[in-house]
Protein backbone atom coordinates (compact mmCIF):
# COMPACT_ATOMS: atom_id res chain seq x y z
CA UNK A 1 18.64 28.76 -40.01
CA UNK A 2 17.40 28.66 -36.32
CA UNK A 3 14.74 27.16 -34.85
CA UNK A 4 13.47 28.35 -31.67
CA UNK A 5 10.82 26.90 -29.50
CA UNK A 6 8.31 28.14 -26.70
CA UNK A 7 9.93 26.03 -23.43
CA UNK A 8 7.33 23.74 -22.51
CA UNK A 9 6.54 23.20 -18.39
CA UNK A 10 8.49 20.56 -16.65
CA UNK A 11 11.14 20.51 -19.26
CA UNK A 12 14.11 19.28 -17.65
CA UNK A 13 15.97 21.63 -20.58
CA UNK A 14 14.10 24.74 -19.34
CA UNK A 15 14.79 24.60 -15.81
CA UNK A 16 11.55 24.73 -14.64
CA UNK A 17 9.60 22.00 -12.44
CA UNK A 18 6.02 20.41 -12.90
CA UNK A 19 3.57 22.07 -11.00
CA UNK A 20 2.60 20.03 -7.95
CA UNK A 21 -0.60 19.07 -9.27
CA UNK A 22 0.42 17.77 -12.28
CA UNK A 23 0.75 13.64 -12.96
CA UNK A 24 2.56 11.53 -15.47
CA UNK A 25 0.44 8.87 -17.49
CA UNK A 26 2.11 5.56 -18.14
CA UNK A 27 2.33 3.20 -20.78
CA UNK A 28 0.03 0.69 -18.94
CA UNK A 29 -2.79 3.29 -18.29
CA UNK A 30 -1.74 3.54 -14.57
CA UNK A 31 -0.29 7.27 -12.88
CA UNK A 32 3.31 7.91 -11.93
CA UNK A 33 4.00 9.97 -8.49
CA UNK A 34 4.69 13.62 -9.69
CA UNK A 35 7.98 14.20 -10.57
CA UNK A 36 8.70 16.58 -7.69
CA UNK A 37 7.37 14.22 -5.07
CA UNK A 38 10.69 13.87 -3.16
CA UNK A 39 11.15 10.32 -3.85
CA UNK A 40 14.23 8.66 -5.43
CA UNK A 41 13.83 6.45 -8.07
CA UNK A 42 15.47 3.21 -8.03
CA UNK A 43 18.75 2.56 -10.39
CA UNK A 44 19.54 6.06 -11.10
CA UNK A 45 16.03 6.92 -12.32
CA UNK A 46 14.45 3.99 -12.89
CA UNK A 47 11.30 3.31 -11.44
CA UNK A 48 10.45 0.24 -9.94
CA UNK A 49 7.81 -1.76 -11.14
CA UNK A 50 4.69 -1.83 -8.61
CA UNK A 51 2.79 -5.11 -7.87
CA UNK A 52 -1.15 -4.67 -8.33
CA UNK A 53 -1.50 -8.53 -7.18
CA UNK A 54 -3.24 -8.96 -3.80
CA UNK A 55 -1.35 -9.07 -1.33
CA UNK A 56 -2.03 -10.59 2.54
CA UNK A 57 -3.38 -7.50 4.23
CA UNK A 58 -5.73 -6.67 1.07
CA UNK A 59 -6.93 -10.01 1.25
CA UNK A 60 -7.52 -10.18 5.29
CA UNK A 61 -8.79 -6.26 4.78
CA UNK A 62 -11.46 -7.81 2.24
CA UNK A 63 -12.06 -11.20 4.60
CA UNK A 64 -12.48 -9.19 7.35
CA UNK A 65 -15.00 -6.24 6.26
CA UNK A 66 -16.94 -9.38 4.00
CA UNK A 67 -17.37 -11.26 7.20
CA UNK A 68 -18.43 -8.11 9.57
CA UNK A 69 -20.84 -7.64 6.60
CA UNK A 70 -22.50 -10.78 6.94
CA UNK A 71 -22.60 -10.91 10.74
CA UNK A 72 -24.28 -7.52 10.77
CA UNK A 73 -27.13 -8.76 8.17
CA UNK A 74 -27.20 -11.76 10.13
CA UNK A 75 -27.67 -10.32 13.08
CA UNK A 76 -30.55 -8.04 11.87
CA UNK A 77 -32.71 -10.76 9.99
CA UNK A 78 -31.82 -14.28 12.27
CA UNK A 79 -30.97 -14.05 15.53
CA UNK A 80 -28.79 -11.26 17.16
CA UNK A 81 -25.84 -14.22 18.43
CA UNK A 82 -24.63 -13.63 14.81
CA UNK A 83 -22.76 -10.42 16.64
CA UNK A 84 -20.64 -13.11 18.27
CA UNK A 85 -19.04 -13.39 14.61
CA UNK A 86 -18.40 -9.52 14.55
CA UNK A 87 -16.37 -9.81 17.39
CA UNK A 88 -14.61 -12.81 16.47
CA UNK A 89 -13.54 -10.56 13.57
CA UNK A 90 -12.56 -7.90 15.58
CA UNK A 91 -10.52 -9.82 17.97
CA UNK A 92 -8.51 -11.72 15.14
CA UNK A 93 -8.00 -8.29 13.45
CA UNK A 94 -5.87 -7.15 17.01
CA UNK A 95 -4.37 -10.81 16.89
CA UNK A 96 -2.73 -9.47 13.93
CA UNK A 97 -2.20 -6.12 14.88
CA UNK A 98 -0.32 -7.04 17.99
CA UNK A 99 1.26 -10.69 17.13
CA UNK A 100 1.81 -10.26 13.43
CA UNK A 101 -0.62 -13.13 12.67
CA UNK A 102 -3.88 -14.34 12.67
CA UNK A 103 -5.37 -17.78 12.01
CA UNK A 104 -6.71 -16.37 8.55
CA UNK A 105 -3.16 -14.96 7.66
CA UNK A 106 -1.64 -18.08 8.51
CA UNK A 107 -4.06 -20.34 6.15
CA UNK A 108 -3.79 -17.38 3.47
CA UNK A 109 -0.57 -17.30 3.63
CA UNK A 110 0.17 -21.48 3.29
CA UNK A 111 -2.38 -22.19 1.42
CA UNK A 112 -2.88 -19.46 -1.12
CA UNK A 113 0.81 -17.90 -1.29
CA UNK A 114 -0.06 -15.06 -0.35
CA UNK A 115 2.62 -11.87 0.71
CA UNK A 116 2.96 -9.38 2.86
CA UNK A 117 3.14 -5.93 1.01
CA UNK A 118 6.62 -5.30 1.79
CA UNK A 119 7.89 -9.04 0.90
């Protein structure tokens, strides 16, 4: 008796790839990268587990856009020296562009544990 089957897309038995478009669903509920992305997967295969935690440019993204927030309302509805802040922001957000640090990524960093993406 034999048993033959339609090949189904992406099978790895059929020799044919996933379309480009198309996206694997995980356990977890999160998305995979599509399996012809290009990228190598760790340990022969294995993917490597991703960190959703918050890291320390997240946090100083979400600091920073909070506090231009603020300033901006600030400055509309009190007194127009709340634009002072903005650029306070601003300046602190080239601080760490250029020097790899900023006051608030030092104190995030000590004081809440925070990491760099990478780390």
């Amino acid at each position: 008796m034999t048993v033959s089957a339609s090949p189904v897309p992406g099978d790895p038995r059929s020799g044919e790839a996933l379309p480009t478009d198309s996206r694997l669903t995980l356990a977890d509920g999160g998305e995979a990268l599509p399996t012809d992305s290009g990228l190598t997967l760790a340990d022969g295969g294995e993917a490597l587990p991703t960190d959703s935690g918050l890291t320390l440019e997240r946090a100083l993204f979400a600091l920073a856009g909070t506090m231009t927030l603020a300033s901006a309302v600030l400055a509309a509805f009190v007194s127009p020296w709340f634009l002072l802040l903005t650029a306070f922001v601003g300046a602190n957000q080239w601080l760490f562009v250029l020097a790899g640090d900023c006051p608030a990524s030092l104190v995030l960093r000590r004081r809440c544990g925070l990491r760099r993406a990478g780390e």
